[in-house]
Protein backbone atom coordinates (compact mmCIF):
# COMPACT_ATOMS: atom_id res chain seq x y z
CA UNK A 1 0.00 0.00 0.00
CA UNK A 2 1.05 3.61 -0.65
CA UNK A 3 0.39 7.35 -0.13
CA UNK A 4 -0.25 9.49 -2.97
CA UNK A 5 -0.36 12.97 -2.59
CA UNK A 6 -1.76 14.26 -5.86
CA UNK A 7 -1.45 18.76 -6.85
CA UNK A 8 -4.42 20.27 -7.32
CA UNK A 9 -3.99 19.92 -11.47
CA UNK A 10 -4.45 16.67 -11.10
CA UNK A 11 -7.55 16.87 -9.31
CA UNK A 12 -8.58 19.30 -11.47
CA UNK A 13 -7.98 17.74 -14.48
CA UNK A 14 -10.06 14.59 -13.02
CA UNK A 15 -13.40 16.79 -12.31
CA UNK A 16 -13.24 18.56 -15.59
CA UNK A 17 -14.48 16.60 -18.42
CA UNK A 18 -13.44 19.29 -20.99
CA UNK A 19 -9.35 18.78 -20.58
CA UNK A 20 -7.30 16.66 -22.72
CA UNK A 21 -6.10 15.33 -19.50
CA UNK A 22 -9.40 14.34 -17.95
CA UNK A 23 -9.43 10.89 -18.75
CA UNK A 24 -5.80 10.02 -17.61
CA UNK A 25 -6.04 12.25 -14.61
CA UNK A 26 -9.20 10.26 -13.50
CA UNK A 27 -8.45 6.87 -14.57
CA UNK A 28 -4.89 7.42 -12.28
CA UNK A 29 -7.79 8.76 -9.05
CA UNK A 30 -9.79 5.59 -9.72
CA UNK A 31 -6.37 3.10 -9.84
CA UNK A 32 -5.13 4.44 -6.63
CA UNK A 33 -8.28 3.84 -5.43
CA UNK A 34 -8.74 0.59 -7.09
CA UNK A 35 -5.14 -1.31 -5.22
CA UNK A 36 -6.67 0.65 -1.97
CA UNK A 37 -3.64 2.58 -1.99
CA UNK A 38 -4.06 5.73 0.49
CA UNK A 39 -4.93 9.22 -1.32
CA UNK A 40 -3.93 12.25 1.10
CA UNK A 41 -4.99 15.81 0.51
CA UNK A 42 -2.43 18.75 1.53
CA UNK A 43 -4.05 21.50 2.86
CA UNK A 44 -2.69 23.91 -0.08
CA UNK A 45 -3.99 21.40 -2.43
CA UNK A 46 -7.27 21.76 -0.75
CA UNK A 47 -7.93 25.10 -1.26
CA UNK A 48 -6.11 25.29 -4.68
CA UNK A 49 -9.25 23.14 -5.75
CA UNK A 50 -11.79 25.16 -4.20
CA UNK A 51 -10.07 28.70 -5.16
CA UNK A 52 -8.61 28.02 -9.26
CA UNK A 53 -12.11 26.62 -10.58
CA UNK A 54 -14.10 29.04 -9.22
CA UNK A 55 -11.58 32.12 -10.26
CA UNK A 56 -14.50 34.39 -11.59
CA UNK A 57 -12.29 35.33 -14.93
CA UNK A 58 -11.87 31.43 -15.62
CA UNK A 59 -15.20 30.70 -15.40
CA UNK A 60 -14.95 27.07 -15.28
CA UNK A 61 -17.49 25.70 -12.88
CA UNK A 62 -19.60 27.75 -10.39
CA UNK A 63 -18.85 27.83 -6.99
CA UNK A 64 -21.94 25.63 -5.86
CA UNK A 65 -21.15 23.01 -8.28
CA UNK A 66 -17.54 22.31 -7.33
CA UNK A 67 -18.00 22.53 -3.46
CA UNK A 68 -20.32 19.60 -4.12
CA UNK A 69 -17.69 17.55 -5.59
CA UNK A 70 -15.47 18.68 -3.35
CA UNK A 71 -17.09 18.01 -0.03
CA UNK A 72 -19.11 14.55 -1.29
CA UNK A 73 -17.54 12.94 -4.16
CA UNK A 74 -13.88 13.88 -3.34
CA UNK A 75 -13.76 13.45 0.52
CA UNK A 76 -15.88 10.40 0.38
CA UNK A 77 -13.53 8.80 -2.25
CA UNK A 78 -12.10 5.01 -0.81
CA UNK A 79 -9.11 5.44 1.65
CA UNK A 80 -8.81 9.09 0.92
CA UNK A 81 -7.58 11.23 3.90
CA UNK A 82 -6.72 14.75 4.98
C-alpha cells in the first residue's frame, strides 16, 4: 500500500471533463483507489481546488457546483484522507 499525494492539477484535471487530461487524470484517481492505496490531501492542495475553478475570470465551474464535488464525491472517495 502507498500514499499518494496528488497537486491540485491533477484533481482538477479529473473533475473537468473538458481537458485533454481528464481521462488520464481520472483513470490514475480511480487506480489508486482501485489497489486501496491511500490518497492524502495537503491542505494547499485543498484550497487550490476550491479557489482556481471558481476564479471568476476562468469561469470554469460555479462555486456551488464544485463545493459539491469537493465536499461529497472527493472526501468520500475510498481510503482518501486529509
Amino acid at each position: 500500500m502507498a500514499l499518494f499525494l496528488p497537486d491540485a492539477n491533477t484533481l482538477i484535471h479529473a473533475l473537468r471533463k473538458q481537458v485533454p487530461d481528464h481521462t488520464a487524470c481520472r483513470q490514475w484517481l480511480l487506480d489508486a483507489a482501485g489497489y486501496r492505496h491511500t490518497i492524502g490531501l495537503a491542505e494547499l492542495v485543498e484550497v487550490a481546488l476550491l479557489r482556481i475553478p471558481t476564479l471568476p475570470k476562468l469561469r470554469l465551474v460555479t462555486l456551488r457546483c464544485h463545493s459539491a464535488f469537493a465536499c461529497f464525491a472527493l472526501f468520500a472517495f475510498p481510503f482518501s484522507s486529509v
